[in-house]
Structures are given as structure tokens and as C-alpha cells.
Protein backbone atom coordinates (compact mmCIF):
# COMPACT_ATOMS: atom_id res chain seq x y z
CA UNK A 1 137.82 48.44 194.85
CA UNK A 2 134.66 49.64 195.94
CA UNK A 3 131.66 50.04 193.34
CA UNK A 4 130.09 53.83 193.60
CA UNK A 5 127.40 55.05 191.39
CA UNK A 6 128.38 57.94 190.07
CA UNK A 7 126.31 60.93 187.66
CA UNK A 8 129.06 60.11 184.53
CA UNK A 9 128.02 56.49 184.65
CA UNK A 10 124.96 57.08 184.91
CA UNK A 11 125.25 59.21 181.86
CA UNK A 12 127.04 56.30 180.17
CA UNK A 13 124.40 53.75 180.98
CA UNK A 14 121.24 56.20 179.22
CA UNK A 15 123.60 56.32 176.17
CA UNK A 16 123.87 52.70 176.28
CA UNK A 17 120.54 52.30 176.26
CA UNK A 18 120.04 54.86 173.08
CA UNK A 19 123.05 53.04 171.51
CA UNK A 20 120.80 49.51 172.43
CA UNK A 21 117.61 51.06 170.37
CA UNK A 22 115.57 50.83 173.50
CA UNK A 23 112.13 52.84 173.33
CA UNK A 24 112.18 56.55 174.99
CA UNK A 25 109.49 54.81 177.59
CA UNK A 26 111.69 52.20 178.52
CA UNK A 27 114.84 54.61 178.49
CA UNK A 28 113.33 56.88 181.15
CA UNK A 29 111.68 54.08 183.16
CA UNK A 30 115.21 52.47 183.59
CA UNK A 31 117.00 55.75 184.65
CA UNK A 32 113.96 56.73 187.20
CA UNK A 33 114.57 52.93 188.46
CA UNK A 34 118.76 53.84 188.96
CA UNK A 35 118.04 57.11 190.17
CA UNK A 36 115.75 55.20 193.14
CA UNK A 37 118.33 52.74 194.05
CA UNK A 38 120.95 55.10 194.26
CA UNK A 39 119.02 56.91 196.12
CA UNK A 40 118.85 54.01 198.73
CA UNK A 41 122.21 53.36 198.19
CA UNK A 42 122.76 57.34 199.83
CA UNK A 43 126.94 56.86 198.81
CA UNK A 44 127.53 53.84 200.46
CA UNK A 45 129.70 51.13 198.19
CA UNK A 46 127.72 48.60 196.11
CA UNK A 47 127.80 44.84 196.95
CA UNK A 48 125.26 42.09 196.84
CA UNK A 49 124.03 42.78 200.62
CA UNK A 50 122.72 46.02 199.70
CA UNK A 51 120.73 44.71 196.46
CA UNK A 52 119.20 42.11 198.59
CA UNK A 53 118.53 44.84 201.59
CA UNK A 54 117.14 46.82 198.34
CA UNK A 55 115.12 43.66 197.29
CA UNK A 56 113.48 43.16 200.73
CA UNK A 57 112.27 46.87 200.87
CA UNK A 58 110.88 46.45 197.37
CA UNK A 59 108.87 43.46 198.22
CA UNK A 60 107.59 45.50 201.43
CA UNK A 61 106.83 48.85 199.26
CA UNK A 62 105.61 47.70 195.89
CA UNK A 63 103.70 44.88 194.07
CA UNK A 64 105.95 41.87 193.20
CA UNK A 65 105.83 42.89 189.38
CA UNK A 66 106.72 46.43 190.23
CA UNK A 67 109.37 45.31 192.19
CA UNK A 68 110.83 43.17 189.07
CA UNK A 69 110.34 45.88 186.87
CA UNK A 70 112.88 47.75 189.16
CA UNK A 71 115.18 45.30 189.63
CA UNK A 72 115.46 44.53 186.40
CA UNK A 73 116.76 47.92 185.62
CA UNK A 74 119.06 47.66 188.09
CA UNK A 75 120.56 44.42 187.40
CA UNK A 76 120.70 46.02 183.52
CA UNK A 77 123.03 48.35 185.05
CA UNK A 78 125.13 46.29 186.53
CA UNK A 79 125.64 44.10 183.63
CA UNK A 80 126.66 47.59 181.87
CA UNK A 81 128.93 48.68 184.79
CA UNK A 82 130.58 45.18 184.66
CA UNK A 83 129.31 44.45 188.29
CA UNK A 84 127.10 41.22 187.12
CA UNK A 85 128.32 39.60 190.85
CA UNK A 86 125.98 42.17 192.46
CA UNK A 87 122.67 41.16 190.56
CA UNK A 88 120.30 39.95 192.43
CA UNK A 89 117.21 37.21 191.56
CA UNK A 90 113.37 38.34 190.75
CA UNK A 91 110.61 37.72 192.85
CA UNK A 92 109.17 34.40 191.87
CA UNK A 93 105.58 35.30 191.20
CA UNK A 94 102.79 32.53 190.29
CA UNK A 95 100.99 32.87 187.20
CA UNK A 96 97.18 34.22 187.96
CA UNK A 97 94.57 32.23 186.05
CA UNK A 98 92.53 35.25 185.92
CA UNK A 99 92.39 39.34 186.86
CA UNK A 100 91.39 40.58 189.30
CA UNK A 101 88.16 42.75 189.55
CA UNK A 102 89.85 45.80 190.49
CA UNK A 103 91.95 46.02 187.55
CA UNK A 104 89.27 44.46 185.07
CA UNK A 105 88.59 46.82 182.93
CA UNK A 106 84.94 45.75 180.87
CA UNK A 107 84.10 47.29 177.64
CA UNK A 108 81.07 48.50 179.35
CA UNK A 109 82.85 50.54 181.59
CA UNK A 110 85.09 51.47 178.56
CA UNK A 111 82.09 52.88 176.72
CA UNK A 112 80.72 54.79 180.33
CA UNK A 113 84.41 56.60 180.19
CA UNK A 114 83.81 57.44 176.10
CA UNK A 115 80.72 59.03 176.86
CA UNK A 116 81.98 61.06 179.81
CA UNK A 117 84.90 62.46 177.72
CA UNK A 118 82.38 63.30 175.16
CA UNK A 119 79.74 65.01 178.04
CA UNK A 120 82.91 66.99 179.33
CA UNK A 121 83.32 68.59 176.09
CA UNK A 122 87.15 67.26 175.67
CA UNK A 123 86.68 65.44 172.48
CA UNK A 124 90.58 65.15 172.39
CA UNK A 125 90.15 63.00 175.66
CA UNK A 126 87.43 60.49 173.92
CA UNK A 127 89.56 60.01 170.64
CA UNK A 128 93.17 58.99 172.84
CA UNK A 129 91.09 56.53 174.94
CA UNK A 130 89.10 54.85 171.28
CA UNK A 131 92.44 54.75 169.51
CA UNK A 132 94.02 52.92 172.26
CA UNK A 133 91.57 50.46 172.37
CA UNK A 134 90.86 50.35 168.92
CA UNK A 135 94.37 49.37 168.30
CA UNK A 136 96.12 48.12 171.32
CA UNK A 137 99.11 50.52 171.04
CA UNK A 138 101.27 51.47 173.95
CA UNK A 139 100.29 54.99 175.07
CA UNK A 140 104.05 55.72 173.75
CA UNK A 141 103.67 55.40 170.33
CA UNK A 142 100.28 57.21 169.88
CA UNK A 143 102.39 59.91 168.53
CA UNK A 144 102.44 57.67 165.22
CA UNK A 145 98.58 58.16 165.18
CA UNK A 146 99.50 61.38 162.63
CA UNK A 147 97.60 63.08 159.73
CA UNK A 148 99.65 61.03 156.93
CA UNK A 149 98.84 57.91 159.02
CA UNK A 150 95.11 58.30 158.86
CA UNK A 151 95.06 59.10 155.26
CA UNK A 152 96.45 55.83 154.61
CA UNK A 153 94.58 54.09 157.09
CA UNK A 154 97.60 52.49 158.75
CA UNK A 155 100.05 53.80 160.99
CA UNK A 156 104.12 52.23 161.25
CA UNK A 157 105.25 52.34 164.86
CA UNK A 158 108.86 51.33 165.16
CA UNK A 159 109.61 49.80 168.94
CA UNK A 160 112.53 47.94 170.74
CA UNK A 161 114.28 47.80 167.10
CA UNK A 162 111.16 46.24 165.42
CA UNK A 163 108.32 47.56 163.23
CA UNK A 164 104.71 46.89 162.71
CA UNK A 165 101.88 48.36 161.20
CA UNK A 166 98.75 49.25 162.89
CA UNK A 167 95.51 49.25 161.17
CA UNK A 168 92.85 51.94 161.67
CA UNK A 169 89.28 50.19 161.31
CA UNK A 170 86.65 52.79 158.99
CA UNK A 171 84.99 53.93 161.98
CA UNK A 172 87.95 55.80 163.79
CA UNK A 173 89.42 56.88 160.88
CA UNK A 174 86.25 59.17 159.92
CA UNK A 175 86.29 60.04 163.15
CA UNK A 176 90.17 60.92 162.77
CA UNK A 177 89.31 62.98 160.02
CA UNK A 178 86.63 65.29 161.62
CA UNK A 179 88.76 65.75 164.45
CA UNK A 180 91.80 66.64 162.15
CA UNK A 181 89.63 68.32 159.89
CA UNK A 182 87.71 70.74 162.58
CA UNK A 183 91.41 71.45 164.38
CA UNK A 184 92.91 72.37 161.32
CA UNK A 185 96.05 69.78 161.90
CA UNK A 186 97.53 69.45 158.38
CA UNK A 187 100.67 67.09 158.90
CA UNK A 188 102.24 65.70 162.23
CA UNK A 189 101.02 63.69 165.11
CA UNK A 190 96.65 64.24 165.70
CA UNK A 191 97.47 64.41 169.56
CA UNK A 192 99.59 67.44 170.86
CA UNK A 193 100.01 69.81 173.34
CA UNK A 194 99.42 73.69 172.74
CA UNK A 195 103.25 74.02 172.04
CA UNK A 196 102.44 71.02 169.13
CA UNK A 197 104.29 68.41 171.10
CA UNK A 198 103.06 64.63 171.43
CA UNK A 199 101.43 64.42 174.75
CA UNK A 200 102.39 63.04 177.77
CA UNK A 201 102.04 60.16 179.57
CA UNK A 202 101.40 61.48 182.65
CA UNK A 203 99.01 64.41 181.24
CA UNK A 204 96.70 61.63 179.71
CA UNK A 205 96.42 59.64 183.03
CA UNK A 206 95.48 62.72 184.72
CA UNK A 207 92.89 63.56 182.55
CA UNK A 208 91.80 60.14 182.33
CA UNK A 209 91.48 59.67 186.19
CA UNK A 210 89.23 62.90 185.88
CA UNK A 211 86.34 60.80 184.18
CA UNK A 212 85.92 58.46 186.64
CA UNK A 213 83.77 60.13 188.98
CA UNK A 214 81.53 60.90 185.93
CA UNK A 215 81.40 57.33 184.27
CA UNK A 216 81.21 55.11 187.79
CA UNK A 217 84.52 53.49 186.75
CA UNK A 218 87.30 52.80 189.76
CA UNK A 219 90.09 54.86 189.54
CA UNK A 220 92.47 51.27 189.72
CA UNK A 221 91.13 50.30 186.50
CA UNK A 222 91.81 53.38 184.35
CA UNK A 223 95.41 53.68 183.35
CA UNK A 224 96.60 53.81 179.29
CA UNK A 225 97.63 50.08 179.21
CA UNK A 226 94.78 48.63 180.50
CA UNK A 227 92.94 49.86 177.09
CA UNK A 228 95.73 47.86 175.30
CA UNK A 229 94.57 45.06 177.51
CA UNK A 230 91.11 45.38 176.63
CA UNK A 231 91.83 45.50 172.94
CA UNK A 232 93.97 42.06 173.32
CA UNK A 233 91.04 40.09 175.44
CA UNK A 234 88.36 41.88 173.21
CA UNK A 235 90.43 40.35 169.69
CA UNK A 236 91.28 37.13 171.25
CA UNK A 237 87.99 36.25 172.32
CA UNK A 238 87.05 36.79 168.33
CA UNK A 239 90.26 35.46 166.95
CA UNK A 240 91.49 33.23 169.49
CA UNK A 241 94.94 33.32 167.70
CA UNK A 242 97.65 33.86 170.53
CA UNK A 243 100.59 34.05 167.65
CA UNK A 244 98.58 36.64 165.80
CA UNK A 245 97.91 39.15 168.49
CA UNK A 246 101.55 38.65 169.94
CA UNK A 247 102.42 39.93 166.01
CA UNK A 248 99.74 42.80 166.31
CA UNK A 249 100.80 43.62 170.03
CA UNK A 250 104.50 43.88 168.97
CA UNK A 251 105.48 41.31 171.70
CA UNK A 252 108.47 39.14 170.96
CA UNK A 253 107.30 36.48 173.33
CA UNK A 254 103.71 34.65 172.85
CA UNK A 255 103.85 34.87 177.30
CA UNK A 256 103.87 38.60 177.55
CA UNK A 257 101.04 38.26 175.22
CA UNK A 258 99.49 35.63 177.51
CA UNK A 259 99.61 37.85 180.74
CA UNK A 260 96.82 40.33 178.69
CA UNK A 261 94.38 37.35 177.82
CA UNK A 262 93.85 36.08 180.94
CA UNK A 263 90.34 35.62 181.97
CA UNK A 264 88.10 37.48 183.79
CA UNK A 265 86.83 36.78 187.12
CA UNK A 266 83.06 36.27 185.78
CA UNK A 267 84.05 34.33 182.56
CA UNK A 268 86.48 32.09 184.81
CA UNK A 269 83.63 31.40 187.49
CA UNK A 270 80.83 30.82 184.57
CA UNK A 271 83.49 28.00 183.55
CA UNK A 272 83.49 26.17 186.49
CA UNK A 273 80.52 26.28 186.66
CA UNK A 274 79.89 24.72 183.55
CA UNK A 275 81.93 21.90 184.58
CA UNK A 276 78.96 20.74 187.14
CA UNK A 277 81.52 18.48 189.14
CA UNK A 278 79.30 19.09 192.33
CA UNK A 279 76.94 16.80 193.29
């Protein structure tokens, strides 16, 4: 019997994935991730020679994590479809002990791209990028940052079938309310489009990648996550309580919450230093 992926299972697997209570993010991400392999796959019938010639022209194309973030959704599929002989293995990827300095964000550099926001006039802009990194959400569920939310100071963001409450500290929330109070936004989500949807993803990067050029940040730093990132190395470094930011982060393993706390180049190199084992 030969394995073909067809539109109707395709169609089955995204309402699996509803019926599963995974986020809209993740939904979408998985389906863009099927829609690629089939699109390697160009008809022919699936077997475990073409996931591995799929592998191999993942590891040649993308980064190794990209490349398990695809497979993943593939091998998700297959366990739907019943086809759990065809999954392939992840990339084995070593740990880093640190991050790199292209994709170090500082919170100097966070302030530089603030400011430019602010010079540009989009005052929308500035408030996304302090509420991200004022309380480490995913750029998904800013559309919980909403009117009701800041009157009460907190915020409930339901995720991957779990909920948690994020705090808004004094400072944004006055902040908040001047924004709110000058756009005349009575109820709903702060941050919308003219038609009063929640923005995009994609329509924040782009602005976002605009300020660059004006703040002296590199473009391979500024992304939505990486302000999550900076709110988890900027509260560890305070708190240094791994179990409490996993809780605040809304990660159900303490080493996904590990992977944002890494080190940065210049703290890692000032410790070994410190350690003065050279004679």
C-alpha cells in the first residue's frame, strides 16, 4: 500500500491538532512544516528513504534546530497518519555553554531599539517591544495584553492546555493606560490592526527590523523571542530560580527554560578568567 499525502489528511491532521489544544502558533507552524515536505515529496509514495533524503537536505538548508523543529512536525504527522515506521531521528545537537554574539541581544541594545521606536513616532512599536520584555510572553499571546488586563494589572494567557498569569510591573501599566487612554481603546486587546484585529507576527518583525538601522542593533538579533530571552536572563540573573521562571515562562520542562539562560559570551569569558588557572 503506498503512503500518499493527500489535502483531506492534511485537513484531518490541523483538526487533530485543534482537537489536541495546541496553540494557533504551533498549529500553523506544523502545517507550513507538512506543506514543505510534501512539497519535496512532489507525489512520490512515502517511506523512510525519502524522510532521511528529506533529513539530509534539511541539515544542508537550515540550522540543526530548525531542522528539528521541522522534523518534528513531520514525524507528528506520521504518528497521526499511523505511519510511525517512516519517522525519522533528530539531529543530535550539543548543548552550547553560551550564545553567541550575533544573537545576543543586551539590554543596552534593547533600550537603543526603545528609543528609536519612540524617535520614529510609532509609539505602538515601543510599547510591543517593553511588554515583551517586561514580561517574557511569546509574541502569540500579546493579544491577552487587553484593556481589562491592565486594569487589573495581570493578564491570564492560556497555552498548550495550561494557564498562567502574567504580571504587569507599575511602570508599563501607566504607560498602558496613556496609550489606551490617548487611542480611545475601551475593551479588547491594546495591540490591533486598523480592522481591530491582534497583530501579526510577521507585521511586528517587519517593523521591528525597521529600527535597526536607527538604533545600531544587527538585524540577527532582533526577532520577538529574543525579548522573551532577554526577560528570562535579565530575571534569572536577579532571581536565580530556574523552577520559578520555567513557572513564569509557561515551560513544562526546567531544559527549555535552560536553553534561554545560557550565558553570554562576555559574562562566560569574565568567568574564566576569574578562575586564573594560567600561570
Amino acid at each position: 500500500m503506498k503512503r500518499m499525502i493527500t489535502n483531506e489528511m492534511m485537513d484531518g491532521f490541523r483538526k487533530h491538532l485543534i482537537e489536541d489544544e495546541k496553540s494557533q502558533a504551533t498549529i500553523e507552524k506544523y502545517m507550513r512544516d507538512i506543506h514543505n515536505f510534501a512539497s519535496f515529496a512532489a507525489g512520490r509514495p512515502v517511506d523512510k528513504m525519502l524522510l532521511l533524503d528529506y533529513k539530509q537536505q534539511l541539515g544542508k538548508t537550515y540550522a540543526l534546530t530548525s531542522a528539528n523543529s521541522m522534523l518534528a512536525a513531520v514525524n507528528a504527522y506520521f504518528d497521526y497518519a499511523g505511519w510511525q515506521e517512516c519517522c525519522v531521528k533528530q539531529f543530535r545537537i550539543q548543548r552550547q555553554a553560551f550564545c553567541p554574539v550575533e544573537k545576543e541581544l543586551t539590554k543596552e541594545e534593547y533600550f537603543r531599539l526603545v528609543k528609536a521606536a519612540q524617535q520614529n513616532g510609532n509609539e505602538r512599536l515601543s510599547l510591543i517591544i517593553e511588554t515583551l520584555a517586561g514580561t517574557g510572553i511569546r509574541i502569540s499571546e500579546l493579544e491577552n495584553i487587553s484593556v481589562e488586563a491592565i486594569m487589573q494589572g495581570e493578564a491570564i494567557v492560556n497555552c498548550k492546555g495550561k494557564s498562567r498569569r502574567i504580571l504587569l510591573v507599575k511602570k508599563l501599566r501607566r504607560k498602558l493606560k496613556s496609550y489606551i487612554s490617548r487611542k480611545k481603546i475601551e475593551s479588547g486587546p491594546v495591540f490591533v490592526s486598523r480592522s481591530g484585529r491582534p497583530l501579526s507576527r510577521s507585521n511586528i518583525w517587519r517593523e521591528m527590523k525597521r529600527l535597526c538601522g536607527k538604533a545600531g542593533v544587527s538585524e540577527s538579533k532582533v526577532f520577538p523571542h529574543n525579548f522573551r530571552h532577554l526577560f528570562a536572563r535579565t530575571f534569572y540573573a536577579i532571581d536565580k530560580d530556574i523552577a520559578k521562571l520555567a513557572d513564569l515562562l509557561g515551560h513544562a520542562s526546567i531544559n527549555t527554560t535552560r536553553i534561554y539562560i545560557i550565558t553570554t559570551v562576555a559574562e562566560h569569558r569574565r568567568r574564566m578568567e576569574k578562575m586564573q588557572l594560567i600561570i
